[in-house]
Protein backbone atom coordinates (compact mmCIF):
# COMPACT_ATOMS: atom_id res chain seq x y z
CA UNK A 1 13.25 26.41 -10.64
CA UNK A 2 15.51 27.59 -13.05
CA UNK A 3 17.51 24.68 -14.69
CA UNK A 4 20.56 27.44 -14.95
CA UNK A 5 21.02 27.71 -11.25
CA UNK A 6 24.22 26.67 -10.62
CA UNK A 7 25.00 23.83 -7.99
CA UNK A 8 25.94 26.50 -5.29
CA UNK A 9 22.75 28.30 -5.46
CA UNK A 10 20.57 25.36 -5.66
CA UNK A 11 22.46 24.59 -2.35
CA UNK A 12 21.70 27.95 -0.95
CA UNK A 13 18.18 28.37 -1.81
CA UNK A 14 16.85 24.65 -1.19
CA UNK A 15 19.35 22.61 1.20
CA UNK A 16 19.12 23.08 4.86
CA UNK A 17 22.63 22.17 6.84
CA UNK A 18 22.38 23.68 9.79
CA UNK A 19 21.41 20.39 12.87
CA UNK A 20 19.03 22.40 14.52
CA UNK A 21 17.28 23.30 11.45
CA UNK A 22 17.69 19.62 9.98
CA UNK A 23 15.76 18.37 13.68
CA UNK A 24 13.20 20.14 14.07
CA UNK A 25 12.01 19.22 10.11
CA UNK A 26 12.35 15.65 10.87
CA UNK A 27 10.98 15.88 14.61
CA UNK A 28 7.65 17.71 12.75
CA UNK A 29 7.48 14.61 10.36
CA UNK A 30 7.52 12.39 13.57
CA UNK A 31 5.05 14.60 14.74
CA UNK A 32 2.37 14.79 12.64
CA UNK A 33 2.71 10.93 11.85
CA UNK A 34 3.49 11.64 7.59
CA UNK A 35 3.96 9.14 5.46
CA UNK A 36 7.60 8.69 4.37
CA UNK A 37 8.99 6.45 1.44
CA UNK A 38 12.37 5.09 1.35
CA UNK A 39 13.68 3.88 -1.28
CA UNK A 40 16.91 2.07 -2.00
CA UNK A 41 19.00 -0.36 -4.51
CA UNK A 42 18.66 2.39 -7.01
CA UNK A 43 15.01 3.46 -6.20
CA UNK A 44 14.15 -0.67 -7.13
CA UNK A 45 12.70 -1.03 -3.76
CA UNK A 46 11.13 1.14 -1.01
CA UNK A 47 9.51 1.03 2.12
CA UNK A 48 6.70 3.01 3.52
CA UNK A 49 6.96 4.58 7.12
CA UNK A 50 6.98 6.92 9.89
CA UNK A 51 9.47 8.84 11.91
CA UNK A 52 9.80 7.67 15.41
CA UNK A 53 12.33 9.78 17.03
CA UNK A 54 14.83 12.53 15.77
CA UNK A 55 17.90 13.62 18.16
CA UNK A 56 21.32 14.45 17.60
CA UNK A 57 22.56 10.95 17.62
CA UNK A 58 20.48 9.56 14.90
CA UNK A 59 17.08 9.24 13.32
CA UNK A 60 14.46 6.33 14.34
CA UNK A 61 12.36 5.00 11.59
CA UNK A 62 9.61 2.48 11.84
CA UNK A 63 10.04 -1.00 10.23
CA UNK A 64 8.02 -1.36 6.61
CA UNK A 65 4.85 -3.55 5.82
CA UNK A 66 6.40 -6.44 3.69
CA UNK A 67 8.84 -8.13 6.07
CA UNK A 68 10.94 -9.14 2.96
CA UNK A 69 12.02 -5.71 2.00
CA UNK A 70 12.71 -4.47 5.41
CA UNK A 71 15.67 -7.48 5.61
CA UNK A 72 16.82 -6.06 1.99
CA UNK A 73 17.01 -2.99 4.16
CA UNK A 74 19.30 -3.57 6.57
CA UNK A 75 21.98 -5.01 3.57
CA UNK A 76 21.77 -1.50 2.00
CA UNK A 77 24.78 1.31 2.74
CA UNK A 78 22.34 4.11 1.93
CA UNK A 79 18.65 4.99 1.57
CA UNK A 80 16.59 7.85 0.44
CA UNK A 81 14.06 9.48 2.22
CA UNK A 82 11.21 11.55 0.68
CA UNK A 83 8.25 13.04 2.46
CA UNK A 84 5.77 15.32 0.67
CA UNK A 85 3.96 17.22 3.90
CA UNK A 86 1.61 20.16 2.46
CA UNK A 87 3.16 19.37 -0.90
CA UNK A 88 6.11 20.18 -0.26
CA UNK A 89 9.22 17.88 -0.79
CA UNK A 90 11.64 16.89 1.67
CA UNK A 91 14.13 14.62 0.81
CA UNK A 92 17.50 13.29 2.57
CA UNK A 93 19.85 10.16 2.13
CA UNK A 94 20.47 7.91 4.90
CA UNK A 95 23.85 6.13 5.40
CA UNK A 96 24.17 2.31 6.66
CA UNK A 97 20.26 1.52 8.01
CA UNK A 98 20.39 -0.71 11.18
CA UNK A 99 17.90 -2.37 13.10
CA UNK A 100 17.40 -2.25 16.60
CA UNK A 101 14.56 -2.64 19.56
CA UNK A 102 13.27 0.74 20.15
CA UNK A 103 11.40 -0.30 23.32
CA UNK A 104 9.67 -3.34 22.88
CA UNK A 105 9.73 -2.85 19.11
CA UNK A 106 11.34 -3.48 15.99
CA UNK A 107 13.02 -0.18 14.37
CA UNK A 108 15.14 0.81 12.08
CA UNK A 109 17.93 3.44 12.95
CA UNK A 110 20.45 5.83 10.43
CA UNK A 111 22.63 8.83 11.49
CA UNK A 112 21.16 12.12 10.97
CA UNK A 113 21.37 13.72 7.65
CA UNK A 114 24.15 16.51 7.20
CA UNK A 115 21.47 18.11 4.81
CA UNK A 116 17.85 18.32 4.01
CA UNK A 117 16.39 19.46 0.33
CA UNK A 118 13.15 20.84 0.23
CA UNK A 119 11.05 22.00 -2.62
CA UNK A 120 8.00 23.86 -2.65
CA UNK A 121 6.17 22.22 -5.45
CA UNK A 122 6.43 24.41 -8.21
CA UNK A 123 10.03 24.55 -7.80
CA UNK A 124 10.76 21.20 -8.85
CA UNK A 125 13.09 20.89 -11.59
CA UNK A 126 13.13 19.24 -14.85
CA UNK A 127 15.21 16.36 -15.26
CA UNK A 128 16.56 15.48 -18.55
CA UNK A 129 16.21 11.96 -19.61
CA UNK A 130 19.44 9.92 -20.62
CA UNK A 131 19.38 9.02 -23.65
CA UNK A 132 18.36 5.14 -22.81
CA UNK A 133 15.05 6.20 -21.21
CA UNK A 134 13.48 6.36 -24.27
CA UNK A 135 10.03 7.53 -22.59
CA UNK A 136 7.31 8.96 -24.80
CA UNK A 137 4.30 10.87 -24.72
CA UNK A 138 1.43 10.15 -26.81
CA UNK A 139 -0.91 13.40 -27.03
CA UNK A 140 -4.62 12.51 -28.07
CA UNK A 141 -7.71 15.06 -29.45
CA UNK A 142 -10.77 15.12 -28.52
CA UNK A 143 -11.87 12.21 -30.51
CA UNK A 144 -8.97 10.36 -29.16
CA UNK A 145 -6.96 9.94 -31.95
CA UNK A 146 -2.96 9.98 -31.59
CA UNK A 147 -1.88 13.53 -33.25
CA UNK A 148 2.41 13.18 -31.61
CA UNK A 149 4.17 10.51 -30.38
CA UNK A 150 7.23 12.00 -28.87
CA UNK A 151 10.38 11.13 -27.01
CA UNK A 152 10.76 13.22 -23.81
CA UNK A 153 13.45 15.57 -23.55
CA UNK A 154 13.06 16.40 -19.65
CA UNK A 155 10.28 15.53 -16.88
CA UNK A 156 9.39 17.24 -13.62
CA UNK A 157 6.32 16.82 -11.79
CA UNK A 158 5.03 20.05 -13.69
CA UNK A 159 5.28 18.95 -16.59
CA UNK A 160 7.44 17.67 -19.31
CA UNK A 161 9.37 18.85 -22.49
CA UNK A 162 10.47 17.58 -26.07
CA UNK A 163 12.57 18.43 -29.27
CA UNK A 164 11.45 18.00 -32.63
CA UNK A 165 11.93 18.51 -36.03
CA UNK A 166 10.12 20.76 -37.78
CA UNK A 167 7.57 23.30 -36.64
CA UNK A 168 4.56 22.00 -34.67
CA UNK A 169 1.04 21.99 -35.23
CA UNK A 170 0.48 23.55 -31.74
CA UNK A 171 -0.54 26.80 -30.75
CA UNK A 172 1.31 28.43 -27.57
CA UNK A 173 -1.85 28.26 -24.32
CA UNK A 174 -3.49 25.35 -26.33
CA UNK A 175 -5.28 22.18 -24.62
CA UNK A 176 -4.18 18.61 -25.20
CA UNK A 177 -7.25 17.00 -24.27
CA UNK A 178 -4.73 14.11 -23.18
CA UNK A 179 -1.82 12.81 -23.19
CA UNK A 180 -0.36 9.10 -22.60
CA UNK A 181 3.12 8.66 -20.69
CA UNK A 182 4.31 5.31 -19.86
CA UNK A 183 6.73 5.40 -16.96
CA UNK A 184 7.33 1.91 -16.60
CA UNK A 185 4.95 -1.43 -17.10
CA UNK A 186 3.06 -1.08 -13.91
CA UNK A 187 2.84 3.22 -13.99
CA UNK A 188 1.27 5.40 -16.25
CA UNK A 189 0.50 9.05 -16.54
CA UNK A 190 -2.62 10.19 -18.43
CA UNK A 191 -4.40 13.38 -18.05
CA UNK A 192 -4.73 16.79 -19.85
CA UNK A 193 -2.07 19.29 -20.86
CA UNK A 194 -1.38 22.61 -21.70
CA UNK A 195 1.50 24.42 -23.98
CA UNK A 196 3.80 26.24 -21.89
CA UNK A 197 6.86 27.66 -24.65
CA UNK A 198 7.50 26.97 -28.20
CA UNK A 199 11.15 27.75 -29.17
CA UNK A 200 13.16 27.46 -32.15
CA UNK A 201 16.42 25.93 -30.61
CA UNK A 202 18.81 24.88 -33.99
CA UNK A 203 18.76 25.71 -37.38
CA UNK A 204 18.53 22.92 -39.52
CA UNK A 205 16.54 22.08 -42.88
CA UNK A 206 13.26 21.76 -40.85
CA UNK A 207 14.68 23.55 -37.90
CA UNK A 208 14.36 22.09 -34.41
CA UNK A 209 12.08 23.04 -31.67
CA UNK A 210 11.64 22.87 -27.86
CA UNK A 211 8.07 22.05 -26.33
CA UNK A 212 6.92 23.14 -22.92
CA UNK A 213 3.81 20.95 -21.91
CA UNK A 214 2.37 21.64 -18.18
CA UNK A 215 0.44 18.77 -16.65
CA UNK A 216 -3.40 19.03 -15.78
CA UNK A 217 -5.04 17.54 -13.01
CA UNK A 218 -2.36 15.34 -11.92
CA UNK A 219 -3.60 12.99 -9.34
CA UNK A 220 -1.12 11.91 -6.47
CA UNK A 221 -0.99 8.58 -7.27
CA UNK A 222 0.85 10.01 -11.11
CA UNK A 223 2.74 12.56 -9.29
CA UNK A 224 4.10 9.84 -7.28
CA UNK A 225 4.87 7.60 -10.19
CA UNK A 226 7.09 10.75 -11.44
CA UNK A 227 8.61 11.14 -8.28
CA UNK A 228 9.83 7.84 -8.36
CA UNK A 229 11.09 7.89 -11.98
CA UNK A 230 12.74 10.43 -11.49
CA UNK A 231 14.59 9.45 -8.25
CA UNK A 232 15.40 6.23 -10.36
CA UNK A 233 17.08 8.44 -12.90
CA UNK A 234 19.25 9.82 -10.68
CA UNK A 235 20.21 6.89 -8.97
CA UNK A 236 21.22 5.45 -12.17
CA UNK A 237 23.21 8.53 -12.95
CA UNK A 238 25.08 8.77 -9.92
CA UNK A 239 26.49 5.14 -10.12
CA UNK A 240 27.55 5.54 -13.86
CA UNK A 241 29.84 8.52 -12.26
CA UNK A 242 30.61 6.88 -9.72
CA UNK A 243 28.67 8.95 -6.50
């Protein structure tokens, strides 16, 4: 996806609004039994689950695993939900979680969304990184040696860019037989990557460029561990203006 889209036609081209649409999305979740993460106090904490029941007066969720986080739960005045059925994303917030019997069981219950995103995979956007997130990737050779250890400019589960100074010693379509991204203490991303753009971007005495790199093999378990970084990112960025 084109980070130049502006907010209207991101709205148009990934955002479904319309209830009956909105249902029968969630009602498929419920039916094929998919795994669905919600996360909330700023992406700190989640909960993994299924979709019960979808109608026009709200959405039925199953309780979580860890009885601990499901009480943090119910404190919370909004969640996010994110699904990834056939790789594709679907993600909606949910406003003021409460708990209920649904039958003879525990469940938790939120209003139905006014609006659904969903991304086919390769449309996911890049996220720049604040300024604080100082994340960096480490790109090895062959013989494992560190040849760049650069801050990240913006991260998507495609990929990842970066500005430097200088011109690189990369070739556009070239292999990095690996590179090293820490995400956080407990999530890493290490695999191959590929080139994708080199572009002069500023002139100064070295000049400054732009790096594309396009992730390799990413297993789910990484692509996750982006997801969730970058969901964490946002979070933080909508309370600093006040969302």
């Amino acid at each position: 996806m084109s980070a130049s889209l502006t907010d209207q036609e991101i709205e148009d081209r990934f955002f479904l609004f319309g209830q009956v649409e909105i249902l029968s999305v969630l009602n498929e979740l419920a039916h094929r039994r998919e795994p669905v993460s919600v996360y909330f106090n700023g992406g700190q904490n989640f909960i993994l689950t299924v979709i019960l029941s979808a109608r026009p007066d709200g959405l039925v969720f199953d309780l979580g695993g860890d009885p601990k986080m499901n009480h943090q739960l119910e404190k919370v005045k909004s969640c996010v939900f994110m699904a990834f059925p056939d790789g594709i994303r679907v993600q909606f917030t949910g406003l003021n979680p409460q708990r209920f019997m649904w039958g003879e069981d525990e469940a938790f219950w939120v209003p139905i969304p006014e609006r659904i995103i969903r991304l086919q995979r390769r449309e996911f956007y890049r996220n720049l990184l604040p300024i604080s997130q100082d994340i960096r990737a480490k790109l090895h050779n062959a013989n494992g040696e560190i040849i760049a250890n650069w801050r990240i400019h913006d991260l998507s589960v495609g990929g990842f860019g970066v500005v430097v100074e200088g011109e690189p010693p990369l070739r556009l379509g070239e292999t990095i037989p690996q590179v090293w991204i820490n995400l956080s203490p407990k999530a890493h991303v290490h695999c191959p990557v590929s080139v994708q753009h080199i572009t002069f971007i500023e002139r100064t005495k070295l000049g400054k460029f732009q790096i594309g790199f396009r992730f390799q093999n990413l297993s789910h378990a990484m692509d996750i561990a982006i997801q969730k970084t970058i969901l964490q990112i946002e979070y933080e960025r909508h309370r600093l203006l006040g969302k």
